[in-house]
N, C-alpha and C. Protein backbone atom coordinates (compact mmCIF):
# COMPACT_ATOMS: atom_id res chain seq x y z
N UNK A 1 -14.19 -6.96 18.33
CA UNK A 1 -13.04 -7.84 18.16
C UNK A 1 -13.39 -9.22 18.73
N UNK A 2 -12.85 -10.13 17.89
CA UNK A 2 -13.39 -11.49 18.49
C UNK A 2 -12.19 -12.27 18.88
N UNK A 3 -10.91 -11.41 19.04
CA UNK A 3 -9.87 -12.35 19.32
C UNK A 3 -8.80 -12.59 18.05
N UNK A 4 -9.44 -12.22 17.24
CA UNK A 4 -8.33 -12.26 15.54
C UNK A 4 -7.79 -11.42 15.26
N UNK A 5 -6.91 -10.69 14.76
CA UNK A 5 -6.07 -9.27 14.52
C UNK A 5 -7.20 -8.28 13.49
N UNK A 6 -6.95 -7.32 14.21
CA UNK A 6 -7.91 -6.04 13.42
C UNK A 6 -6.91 -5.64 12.42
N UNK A 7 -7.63 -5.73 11.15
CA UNK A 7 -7.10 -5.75 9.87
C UNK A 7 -7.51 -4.15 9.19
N UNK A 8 -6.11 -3.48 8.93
CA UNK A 8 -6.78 -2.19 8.86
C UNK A 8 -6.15 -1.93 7.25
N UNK A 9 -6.80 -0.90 6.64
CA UNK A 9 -6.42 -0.89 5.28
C UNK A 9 -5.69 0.58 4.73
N UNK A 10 -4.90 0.90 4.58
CA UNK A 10 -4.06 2.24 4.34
C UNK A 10 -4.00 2.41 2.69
N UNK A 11 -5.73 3.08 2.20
CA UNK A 11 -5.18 3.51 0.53
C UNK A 11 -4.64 4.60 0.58
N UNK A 12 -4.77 4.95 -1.08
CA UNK A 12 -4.73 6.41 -1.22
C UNK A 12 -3.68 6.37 -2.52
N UNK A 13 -3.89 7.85 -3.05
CA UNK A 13 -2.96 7.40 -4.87
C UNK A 13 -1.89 8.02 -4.46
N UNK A 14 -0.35 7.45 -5.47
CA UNK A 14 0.94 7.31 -5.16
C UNK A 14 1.18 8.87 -5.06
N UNK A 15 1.76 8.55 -3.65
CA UNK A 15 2.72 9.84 -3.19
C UNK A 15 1.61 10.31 -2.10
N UNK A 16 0.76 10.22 -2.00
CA UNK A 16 -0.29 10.53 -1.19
C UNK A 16 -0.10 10.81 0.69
N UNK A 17 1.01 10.08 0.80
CA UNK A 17 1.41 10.34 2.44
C UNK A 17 1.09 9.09 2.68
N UNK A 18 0.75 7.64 2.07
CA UNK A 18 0.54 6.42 3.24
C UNK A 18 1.32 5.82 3.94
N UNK A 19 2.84 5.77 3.22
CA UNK A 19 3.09 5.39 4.18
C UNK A 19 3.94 6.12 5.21
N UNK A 20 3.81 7.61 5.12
CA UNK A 20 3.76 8.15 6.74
C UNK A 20 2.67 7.72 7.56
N UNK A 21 1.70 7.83 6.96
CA UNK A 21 0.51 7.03 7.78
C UNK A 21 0.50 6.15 8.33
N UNK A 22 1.02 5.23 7.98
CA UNK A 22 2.00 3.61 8.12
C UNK A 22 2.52 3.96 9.28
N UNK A 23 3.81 4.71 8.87
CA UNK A 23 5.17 4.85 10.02
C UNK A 23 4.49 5.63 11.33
N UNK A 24 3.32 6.56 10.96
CA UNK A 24 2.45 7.05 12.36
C UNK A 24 2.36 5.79 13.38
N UNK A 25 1.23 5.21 12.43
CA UNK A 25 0.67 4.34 13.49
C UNK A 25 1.39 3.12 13.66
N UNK A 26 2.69 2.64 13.35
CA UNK A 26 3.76 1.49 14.01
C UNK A 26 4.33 2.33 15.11
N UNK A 27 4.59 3.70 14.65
CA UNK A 27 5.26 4.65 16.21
C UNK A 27 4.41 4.49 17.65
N UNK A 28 2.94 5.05 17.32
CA UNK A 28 2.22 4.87 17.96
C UNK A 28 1.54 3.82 19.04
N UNK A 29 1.08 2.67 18.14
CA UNK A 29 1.19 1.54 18.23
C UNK A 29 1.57 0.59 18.88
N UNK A 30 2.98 0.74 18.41
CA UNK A 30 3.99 0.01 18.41
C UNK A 30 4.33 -1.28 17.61
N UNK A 31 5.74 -1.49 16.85
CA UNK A 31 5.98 -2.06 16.11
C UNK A 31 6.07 -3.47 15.91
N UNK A 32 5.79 -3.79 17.10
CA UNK A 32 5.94 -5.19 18.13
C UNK A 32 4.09 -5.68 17.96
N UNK A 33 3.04 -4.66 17.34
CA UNK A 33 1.84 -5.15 17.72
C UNK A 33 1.36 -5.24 16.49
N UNK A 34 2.04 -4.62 14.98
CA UNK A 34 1.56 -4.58 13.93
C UNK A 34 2.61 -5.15 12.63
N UNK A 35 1.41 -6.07 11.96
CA UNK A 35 2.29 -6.27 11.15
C UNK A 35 2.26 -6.22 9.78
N UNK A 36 2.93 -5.59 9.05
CA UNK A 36 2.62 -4.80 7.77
C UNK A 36 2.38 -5.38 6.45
N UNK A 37 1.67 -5.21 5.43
CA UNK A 37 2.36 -5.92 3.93
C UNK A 37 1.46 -4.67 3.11
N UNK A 38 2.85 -4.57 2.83
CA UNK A 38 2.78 -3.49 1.64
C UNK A 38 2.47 -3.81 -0.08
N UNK A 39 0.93 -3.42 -0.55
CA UNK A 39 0.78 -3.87 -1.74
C UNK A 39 2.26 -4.07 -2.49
N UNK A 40 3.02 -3.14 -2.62
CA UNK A 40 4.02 -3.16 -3.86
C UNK A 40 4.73 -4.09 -3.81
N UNK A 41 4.75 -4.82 -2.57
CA UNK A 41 5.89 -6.14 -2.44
C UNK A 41 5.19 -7.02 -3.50
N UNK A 42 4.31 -7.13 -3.81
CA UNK A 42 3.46 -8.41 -4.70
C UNK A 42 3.25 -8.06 -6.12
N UNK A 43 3.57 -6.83 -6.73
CA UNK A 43 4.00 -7.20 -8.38
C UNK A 43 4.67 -8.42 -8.71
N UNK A 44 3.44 -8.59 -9.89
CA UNK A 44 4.35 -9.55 -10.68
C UNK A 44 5.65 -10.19 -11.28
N UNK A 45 5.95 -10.99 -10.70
CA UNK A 45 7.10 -10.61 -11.23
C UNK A 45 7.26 -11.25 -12.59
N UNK A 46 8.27 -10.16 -13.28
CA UNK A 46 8.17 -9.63 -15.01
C UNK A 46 9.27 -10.06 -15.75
N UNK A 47 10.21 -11.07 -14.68
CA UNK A 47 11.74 -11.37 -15.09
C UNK A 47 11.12 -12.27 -16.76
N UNK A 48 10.74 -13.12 -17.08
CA UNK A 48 10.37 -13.40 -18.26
C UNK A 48 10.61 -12.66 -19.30
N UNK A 49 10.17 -11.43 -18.75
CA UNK A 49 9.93 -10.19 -20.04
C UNK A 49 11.31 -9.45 -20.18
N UNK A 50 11.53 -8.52 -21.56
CA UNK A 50 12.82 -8.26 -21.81
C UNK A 50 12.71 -6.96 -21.32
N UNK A 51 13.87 -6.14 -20.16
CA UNK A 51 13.85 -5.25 -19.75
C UNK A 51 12.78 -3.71 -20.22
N UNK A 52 12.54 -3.74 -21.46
CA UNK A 52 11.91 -2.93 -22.63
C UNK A 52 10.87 -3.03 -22.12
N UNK A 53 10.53 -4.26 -22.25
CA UNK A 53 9.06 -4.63 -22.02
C UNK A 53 8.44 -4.45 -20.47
N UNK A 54 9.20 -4.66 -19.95
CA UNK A 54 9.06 -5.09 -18.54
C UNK A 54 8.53 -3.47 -18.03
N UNK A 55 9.54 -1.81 -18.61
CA UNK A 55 9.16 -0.94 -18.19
C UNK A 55 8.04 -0.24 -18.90
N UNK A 56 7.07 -0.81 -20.01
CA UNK A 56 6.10 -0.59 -20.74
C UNK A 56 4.97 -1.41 -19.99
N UNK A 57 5.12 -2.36 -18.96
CA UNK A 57 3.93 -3.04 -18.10
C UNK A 57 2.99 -1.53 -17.18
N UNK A 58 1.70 -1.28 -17.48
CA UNK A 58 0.90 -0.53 -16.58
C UNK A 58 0.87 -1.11 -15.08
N UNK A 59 1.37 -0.52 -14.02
CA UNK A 59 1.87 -0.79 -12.67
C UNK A 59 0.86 -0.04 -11.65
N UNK A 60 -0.18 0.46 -12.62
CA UNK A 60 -0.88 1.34 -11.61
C UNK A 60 -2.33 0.24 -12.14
N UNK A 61 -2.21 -0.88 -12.83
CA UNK A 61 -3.42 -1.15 -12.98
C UNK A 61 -3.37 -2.38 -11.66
N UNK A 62 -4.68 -2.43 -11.60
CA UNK A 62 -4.98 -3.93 -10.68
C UNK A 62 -4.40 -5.41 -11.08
N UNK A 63 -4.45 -4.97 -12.64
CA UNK A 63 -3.84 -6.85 -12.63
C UNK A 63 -2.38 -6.69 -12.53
N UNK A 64 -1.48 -5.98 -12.38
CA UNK A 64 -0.24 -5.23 -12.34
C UNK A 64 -0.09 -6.36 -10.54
N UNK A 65 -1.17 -6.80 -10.25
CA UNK A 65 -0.92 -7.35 -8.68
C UNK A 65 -0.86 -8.57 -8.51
N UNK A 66 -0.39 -9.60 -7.81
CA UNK A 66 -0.57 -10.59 -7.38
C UNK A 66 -1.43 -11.12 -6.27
N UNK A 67 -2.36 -10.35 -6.59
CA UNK A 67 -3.84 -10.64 -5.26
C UNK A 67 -4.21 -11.81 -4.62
N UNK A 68 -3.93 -13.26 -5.91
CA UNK A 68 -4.13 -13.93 -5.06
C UNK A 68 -2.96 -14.36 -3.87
N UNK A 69 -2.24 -14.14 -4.02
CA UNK A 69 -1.24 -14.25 -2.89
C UNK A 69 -1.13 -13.54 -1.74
N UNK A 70 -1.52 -11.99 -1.81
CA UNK A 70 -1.64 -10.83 -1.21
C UNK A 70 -2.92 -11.29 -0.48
N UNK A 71 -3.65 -11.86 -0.84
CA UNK A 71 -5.01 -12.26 0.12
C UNK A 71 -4.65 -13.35 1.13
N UNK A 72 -3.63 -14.63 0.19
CA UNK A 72 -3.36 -15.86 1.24
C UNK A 72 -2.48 -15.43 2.44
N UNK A 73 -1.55 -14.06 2.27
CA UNK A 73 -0.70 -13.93 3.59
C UNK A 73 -1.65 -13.17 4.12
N UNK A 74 -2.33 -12.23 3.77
CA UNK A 74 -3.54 -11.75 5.14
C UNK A 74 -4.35 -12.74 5.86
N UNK A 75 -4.62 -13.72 5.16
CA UNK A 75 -5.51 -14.46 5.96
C UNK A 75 -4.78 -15.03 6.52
N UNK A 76 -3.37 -15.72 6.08
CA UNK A 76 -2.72 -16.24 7.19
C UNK A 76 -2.20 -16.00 7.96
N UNK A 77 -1.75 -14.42 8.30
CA UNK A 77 -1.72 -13.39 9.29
C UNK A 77 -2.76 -13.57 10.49
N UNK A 78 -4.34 -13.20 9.75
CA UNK A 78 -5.27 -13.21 10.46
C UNK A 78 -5.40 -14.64 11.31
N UNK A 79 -5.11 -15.64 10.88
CA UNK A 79 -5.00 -16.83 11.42
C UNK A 79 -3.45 -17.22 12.30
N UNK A 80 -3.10 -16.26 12.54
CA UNK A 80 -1.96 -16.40 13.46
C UNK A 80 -0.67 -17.29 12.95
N UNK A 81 -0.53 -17.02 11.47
CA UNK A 81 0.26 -17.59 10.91
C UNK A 81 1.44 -17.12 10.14
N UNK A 82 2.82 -17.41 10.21
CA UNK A 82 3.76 -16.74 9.75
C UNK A 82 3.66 -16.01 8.51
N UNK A 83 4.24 -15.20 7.50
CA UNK A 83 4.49 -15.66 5.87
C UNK A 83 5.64 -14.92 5.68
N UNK A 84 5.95 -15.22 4.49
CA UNK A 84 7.36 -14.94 3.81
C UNK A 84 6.77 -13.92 2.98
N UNK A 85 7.07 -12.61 3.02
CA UNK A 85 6.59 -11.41 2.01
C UNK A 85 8.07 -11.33 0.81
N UNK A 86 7.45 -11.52 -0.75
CA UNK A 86 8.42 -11.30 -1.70
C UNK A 86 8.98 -10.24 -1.21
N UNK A 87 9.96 -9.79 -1.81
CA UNK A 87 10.45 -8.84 -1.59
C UNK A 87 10.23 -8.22 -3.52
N UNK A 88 10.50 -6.88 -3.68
CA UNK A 88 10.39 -6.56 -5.32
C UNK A 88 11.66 -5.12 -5.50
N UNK A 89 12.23 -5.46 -6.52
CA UNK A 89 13.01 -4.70 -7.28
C UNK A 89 12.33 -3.54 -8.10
N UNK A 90 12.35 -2.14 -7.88
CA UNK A 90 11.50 -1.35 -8.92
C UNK A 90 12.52 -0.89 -9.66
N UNK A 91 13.83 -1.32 -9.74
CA UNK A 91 14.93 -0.85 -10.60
C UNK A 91 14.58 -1.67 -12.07
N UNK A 92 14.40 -3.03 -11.72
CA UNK A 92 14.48 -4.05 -12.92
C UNK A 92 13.01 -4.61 -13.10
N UNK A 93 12.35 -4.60 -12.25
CA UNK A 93 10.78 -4.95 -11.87
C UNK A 93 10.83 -6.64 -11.59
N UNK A 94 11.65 -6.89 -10.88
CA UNK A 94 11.43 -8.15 -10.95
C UNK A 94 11.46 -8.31 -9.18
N UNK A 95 10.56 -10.08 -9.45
CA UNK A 95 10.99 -10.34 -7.60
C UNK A 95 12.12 -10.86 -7.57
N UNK A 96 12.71 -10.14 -6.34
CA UNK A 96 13.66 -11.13 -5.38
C UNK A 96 13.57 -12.26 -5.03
N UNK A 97 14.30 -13.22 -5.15
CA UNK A 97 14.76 -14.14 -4.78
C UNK A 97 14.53 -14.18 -3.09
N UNK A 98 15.05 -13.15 -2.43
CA UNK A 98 15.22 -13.00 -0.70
C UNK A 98 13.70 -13.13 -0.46
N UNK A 99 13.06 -13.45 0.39
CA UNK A 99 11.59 -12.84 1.50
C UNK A 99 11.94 -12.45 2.71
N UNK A 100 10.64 -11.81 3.10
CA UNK A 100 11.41 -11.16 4.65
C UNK A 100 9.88 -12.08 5.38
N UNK A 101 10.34 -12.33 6.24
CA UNK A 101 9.54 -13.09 7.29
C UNK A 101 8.40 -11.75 8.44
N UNK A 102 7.37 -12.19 8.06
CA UNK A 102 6.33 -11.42 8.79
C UNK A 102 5.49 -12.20 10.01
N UNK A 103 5.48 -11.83 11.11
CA UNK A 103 5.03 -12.67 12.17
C UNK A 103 3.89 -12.22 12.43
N UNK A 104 2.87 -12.96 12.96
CA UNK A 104 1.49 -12.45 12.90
C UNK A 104 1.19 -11.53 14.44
N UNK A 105 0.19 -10.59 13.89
CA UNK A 105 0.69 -9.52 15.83
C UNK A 105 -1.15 -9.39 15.65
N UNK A 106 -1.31 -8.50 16.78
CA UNK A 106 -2.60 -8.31 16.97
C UNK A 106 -2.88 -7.09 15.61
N UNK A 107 -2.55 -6.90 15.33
CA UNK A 107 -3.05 -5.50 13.87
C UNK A 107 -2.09 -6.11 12.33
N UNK A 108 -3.17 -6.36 11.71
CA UNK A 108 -2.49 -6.28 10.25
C UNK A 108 -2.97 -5.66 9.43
N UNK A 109 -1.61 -4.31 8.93
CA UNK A 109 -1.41 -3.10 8.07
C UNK A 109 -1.61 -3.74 6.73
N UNK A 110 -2.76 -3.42 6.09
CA UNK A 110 -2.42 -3.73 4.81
C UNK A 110 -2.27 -2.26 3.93
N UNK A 111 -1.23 -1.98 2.99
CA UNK A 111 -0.98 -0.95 2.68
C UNK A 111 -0.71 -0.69 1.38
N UNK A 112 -1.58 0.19 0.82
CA UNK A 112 -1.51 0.23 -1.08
C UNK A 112 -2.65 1.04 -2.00
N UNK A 113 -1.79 1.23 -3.00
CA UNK A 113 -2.55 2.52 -4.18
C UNK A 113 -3.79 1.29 -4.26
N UNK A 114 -4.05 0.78 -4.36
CA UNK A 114 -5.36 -0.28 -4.90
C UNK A 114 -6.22 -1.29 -4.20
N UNK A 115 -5.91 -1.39 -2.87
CA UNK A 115 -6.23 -2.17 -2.09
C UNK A 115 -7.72 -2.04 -1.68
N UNK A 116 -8.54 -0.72 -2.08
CA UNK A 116 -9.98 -0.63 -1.90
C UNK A 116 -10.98 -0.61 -2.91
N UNK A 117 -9.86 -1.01 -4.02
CA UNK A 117 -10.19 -1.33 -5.88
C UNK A 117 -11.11 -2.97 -5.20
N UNK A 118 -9.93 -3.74 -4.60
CA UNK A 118 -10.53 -5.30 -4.95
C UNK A 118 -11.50 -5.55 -3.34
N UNK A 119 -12.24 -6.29 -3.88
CA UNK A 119 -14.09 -6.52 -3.12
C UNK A 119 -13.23 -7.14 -1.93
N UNK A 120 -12.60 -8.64 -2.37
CA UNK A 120 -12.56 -9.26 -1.47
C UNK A 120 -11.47 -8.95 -0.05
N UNK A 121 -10.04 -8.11 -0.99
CA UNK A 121 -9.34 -7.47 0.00
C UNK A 121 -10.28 -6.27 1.12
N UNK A 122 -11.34 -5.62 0.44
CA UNK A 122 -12.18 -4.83 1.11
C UNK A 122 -13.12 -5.30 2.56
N UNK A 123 -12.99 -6.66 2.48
CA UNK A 123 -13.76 -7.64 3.56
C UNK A 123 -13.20 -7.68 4.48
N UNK A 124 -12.06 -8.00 4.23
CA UNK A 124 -11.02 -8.44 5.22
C UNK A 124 -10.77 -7.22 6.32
N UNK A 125 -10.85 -6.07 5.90
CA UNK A 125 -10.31 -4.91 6.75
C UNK A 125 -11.55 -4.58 7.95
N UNK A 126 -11.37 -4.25 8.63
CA UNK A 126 -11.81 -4.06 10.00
C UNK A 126 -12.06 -2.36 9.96
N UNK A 127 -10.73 -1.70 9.70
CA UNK A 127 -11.14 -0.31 9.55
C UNK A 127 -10.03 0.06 8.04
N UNK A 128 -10.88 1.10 7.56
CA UNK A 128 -10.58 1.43 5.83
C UNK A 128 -10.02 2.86 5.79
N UNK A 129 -9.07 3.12 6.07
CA UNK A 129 -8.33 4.97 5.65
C UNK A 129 -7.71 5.00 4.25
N UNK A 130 -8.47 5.96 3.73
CA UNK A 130 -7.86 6.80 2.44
C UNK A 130 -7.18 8.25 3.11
N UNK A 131 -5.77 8.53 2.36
CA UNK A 131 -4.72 9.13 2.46
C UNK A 131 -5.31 10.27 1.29
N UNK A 132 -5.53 11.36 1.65
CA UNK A 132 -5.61 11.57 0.29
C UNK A 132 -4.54 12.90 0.41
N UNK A 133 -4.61 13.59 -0.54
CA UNK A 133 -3.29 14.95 -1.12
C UNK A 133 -3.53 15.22 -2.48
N UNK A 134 -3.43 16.50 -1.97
CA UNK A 134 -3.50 17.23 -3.67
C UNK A 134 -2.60 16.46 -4.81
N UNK A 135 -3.33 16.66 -6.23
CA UNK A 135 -2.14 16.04 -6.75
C UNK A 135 -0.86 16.62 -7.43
N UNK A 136 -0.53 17.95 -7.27
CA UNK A 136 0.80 18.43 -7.74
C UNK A 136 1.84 18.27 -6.54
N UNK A 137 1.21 17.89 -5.18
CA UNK A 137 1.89 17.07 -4.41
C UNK A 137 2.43 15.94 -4.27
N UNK A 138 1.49 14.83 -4.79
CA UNK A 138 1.68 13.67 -5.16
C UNK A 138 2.26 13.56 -6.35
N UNK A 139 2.14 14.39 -7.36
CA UNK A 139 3.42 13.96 -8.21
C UNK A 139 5.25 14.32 -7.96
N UNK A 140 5.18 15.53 -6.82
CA UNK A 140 6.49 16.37 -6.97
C UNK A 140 6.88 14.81 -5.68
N UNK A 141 6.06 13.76 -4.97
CA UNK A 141 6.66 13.63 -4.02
C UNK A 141 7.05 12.32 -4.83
N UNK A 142 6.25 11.79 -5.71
CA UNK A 142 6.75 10.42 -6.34
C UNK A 142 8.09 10.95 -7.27
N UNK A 143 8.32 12.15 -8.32
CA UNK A 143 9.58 12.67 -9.13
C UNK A 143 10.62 12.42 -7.57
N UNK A 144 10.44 12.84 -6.49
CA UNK A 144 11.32 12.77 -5.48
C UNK A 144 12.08 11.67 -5.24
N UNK A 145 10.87 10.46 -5.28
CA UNK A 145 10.96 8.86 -4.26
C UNK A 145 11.42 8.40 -5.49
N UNK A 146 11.21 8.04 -7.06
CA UNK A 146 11.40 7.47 -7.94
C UNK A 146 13.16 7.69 -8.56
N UNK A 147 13.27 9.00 -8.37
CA UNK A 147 14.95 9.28 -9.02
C UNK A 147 15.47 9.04 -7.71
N UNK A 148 15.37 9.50 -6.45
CA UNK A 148 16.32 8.44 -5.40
C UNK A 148 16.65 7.61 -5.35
N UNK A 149 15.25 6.78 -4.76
CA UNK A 149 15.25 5.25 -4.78
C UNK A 149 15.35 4.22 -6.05
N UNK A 150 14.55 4.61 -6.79
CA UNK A 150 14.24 3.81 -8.33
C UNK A 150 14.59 3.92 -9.53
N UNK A 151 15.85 4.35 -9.08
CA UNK A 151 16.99 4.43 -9.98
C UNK A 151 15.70 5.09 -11.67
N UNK A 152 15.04 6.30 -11.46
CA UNK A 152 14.35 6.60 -12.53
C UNK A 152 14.85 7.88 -12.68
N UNK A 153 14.57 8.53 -14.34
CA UNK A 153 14.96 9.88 -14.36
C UNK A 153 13.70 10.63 -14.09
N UNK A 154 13.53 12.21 -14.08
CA UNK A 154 12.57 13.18 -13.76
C UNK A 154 11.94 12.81 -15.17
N UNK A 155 12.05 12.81 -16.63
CA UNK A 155 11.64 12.61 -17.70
C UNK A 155 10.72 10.91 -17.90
N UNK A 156 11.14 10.09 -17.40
CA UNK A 156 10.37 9.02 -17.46
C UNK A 156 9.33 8.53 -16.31
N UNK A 157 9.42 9.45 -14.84
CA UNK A 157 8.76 9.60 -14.20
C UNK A 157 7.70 10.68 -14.51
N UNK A 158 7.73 11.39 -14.99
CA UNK A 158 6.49 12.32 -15.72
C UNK A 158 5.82 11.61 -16.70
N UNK A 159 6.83 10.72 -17.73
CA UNK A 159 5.97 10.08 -19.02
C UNK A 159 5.27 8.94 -18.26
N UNK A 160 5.44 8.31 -17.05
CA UNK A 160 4.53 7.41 -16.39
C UNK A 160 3.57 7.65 -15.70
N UNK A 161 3.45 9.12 -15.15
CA UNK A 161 2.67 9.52 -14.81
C UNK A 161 1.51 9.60 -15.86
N UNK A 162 2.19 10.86 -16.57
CA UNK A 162 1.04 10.90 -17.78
C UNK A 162 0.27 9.95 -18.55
N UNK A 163 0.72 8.66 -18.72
CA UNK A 163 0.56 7.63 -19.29
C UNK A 163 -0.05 6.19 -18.26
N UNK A 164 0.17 6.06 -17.43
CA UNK A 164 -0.67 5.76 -16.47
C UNK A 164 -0.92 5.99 -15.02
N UNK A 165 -0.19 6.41 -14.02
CA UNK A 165 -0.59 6.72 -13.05
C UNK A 165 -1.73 7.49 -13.43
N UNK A 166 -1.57 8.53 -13.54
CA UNK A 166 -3.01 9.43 -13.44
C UNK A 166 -4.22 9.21 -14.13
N UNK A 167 -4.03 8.30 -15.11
CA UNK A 167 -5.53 7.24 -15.84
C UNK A 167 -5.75 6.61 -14.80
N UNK A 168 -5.06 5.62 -14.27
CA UNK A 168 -5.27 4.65 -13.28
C UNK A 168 -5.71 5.27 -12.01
N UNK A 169 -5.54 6.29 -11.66
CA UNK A 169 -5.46 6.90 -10.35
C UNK A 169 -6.98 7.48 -11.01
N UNK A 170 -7.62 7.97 -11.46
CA UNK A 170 -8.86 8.47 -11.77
C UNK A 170 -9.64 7.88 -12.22
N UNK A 171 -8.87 6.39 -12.76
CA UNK A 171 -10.33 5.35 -13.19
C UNK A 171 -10.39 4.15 -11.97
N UNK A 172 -9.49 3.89 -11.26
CA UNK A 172 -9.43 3.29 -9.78
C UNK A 172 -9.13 3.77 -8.46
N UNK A 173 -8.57 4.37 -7.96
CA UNK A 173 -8.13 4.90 -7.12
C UNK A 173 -8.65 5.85 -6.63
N UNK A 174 -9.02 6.87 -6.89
CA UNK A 174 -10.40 7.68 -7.09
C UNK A 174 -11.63 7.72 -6.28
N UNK A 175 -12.21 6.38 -7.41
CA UNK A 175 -13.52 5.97 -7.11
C UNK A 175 -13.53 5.43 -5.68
N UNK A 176 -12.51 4.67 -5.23
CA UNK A 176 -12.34 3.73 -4.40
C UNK A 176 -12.10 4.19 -3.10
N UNK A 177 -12.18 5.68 -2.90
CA UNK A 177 -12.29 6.49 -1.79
C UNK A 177 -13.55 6.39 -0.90
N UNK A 178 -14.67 6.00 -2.17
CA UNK A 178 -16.07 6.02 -1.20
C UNK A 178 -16.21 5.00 -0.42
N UNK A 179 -15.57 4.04 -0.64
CA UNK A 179 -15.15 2.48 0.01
C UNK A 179 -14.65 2.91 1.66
N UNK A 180 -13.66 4.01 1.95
CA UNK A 180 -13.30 4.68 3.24
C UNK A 180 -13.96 4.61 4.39
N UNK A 181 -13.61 4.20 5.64
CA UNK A 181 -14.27 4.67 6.59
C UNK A 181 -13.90 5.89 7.27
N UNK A 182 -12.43 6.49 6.84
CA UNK A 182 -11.62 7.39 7.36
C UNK A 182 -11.34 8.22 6.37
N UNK A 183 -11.22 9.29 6.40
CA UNK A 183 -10.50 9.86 4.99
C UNK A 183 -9.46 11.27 5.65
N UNK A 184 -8.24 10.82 5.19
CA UNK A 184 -7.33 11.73 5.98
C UNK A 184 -6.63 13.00 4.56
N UNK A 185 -7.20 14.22 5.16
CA UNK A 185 -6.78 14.99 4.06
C UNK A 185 -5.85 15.33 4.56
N UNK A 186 -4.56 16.00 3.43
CA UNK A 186 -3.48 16.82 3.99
C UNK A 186 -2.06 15.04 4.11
N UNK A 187 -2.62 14.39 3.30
CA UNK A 187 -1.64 13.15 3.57
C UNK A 187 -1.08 13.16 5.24
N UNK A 188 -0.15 12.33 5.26
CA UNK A 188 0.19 12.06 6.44
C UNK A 188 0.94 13.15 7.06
N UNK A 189 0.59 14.59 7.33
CA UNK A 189 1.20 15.70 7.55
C UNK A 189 -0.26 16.27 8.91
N UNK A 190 -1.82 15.12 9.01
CA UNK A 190 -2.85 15.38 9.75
C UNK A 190 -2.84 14.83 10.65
N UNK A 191 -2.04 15.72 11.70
CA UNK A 191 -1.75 15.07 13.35
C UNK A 191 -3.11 15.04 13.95
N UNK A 192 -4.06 15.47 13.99
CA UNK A 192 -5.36 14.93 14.38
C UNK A 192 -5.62 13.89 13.82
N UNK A 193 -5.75 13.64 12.97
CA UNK A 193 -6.58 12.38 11.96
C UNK A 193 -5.68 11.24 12.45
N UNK A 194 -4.67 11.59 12.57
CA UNK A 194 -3.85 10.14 12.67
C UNK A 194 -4.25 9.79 14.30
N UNK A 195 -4.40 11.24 15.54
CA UNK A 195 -4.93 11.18 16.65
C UNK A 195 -5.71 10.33 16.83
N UNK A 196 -6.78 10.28 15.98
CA UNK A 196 -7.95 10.00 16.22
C UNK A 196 -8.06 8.40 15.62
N UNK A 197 -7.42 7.91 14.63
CA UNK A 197 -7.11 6.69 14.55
C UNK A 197 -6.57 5.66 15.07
N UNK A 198 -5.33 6.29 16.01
CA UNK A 198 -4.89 5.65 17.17
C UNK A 198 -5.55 5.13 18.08
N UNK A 199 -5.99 6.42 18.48
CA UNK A 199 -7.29 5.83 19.07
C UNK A 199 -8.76 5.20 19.47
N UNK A 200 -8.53 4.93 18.23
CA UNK A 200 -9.76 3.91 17.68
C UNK A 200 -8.80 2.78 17.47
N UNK A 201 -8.25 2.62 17.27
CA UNK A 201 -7.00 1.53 16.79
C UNK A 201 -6.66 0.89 18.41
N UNK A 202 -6.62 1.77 19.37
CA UNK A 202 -6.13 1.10 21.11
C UNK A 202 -7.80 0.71 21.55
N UNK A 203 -8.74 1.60 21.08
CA UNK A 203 -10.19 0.98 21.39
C UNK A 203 -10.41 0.26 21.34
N UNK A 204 -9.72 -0.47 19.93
CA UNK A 204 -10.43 -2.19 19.47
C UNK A 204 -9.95 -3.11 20.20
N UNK A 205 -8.22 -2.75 20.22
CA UNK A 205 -7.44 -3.47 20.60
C UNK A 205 -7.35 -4.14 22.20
N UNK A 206 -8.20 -3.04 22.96
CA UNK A 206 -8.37 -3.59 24.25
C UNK A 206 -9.47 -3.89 24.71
């Protein structure tokens, strides 16, 4: 550590447990020392497009992201600098209008299905954990999170799966495991693994 925030990277494909992994290590931690940005806040936003269209956009691909932006608040994190994180709608797919204000701490969470896809986000991280979980897990836990939260039915959350999550998740997401310095099986349900990250995580930090 040279004095700049240790930049840590939380993949793994949707439903996978990251961000229990997440909520581990802010418990741990503490919430006061880390500060988060969650890939999904940075979709594009699709308001242009006519609702139709907007839910026919592939969301599991990489350009589905706004990277270059997602790179300028890490670095300006890393540089001890505020940012305003979009906020995103997965009801309508569009951004919010609101941002939520992120203050720069000694650890920045970067957290997302794709984040060990792109080279240059891959630099930035200090330490690299893939989440991983079976996948009839990861799908029963996204049918779960999607008809709660995302206002989706069980029928169009399966046809997105089929249709791209699981292309995308096996032609990116996947591969992008070997990129790992950590690899936590059993998603965020591996009270050792997360043990043992903590504490590599208070190692650096002091």
């Amino acid at each position: 550590m040279d004095g700049r925030p240790l930049v840590i990277g939380v993949a793994g494909g949707s439903g996978s447990g990251k961000t229990t992994v997440t909520q581990a290590i802010l418990a741990r931690v503490g919430q006061e020392r880390v500060a988060v940005l969650p890939h999904d806040a940075y979709y594009r936003d699709l308001s242009h497009l006519a609702l139709e269209e907007r839910a026919q956009v592939n969301f599991d691909h990489p350009d589905a992201f706004d990277n270059a932006l997602y790179l300028a608040h890490a670095d300006a994190l890393t540089n001890g600098q505020a940012v305003a994180m979009p906020t995103y709608d997965f009801a309508t797919y569009v951004r919010l209008p609101q941002v939520l204000a992120v203050p720069p701490q000694p650890v920045v969470l970067l957290e997302g299905i794709l984040i060990f896809a792109d080279a240059q986000l891959r630099a930035r991280m200090g330490i690299k954990i893939f989440v991983d979980a079976e996948s009839d897990l990861r799908i029963i836990r996204r049918i779960q999170r999607d008809t709660r939260s995302r206002g989706r039915t069980i029928e169009s959350v399966i046809e997105q799966y089929l249709k791209t999550v699981r292309p995308m998740h096996l032609e990116f997401v996947e591969p992008s495991k070997r990129y790992a310095d950590i690899i936590i099986p059993n998603g965020g349900l591996n009270a050792i693994a997360i043990d043992m990250v903590v504490a590599k995580i208070e190692q650096l930090l002091s």
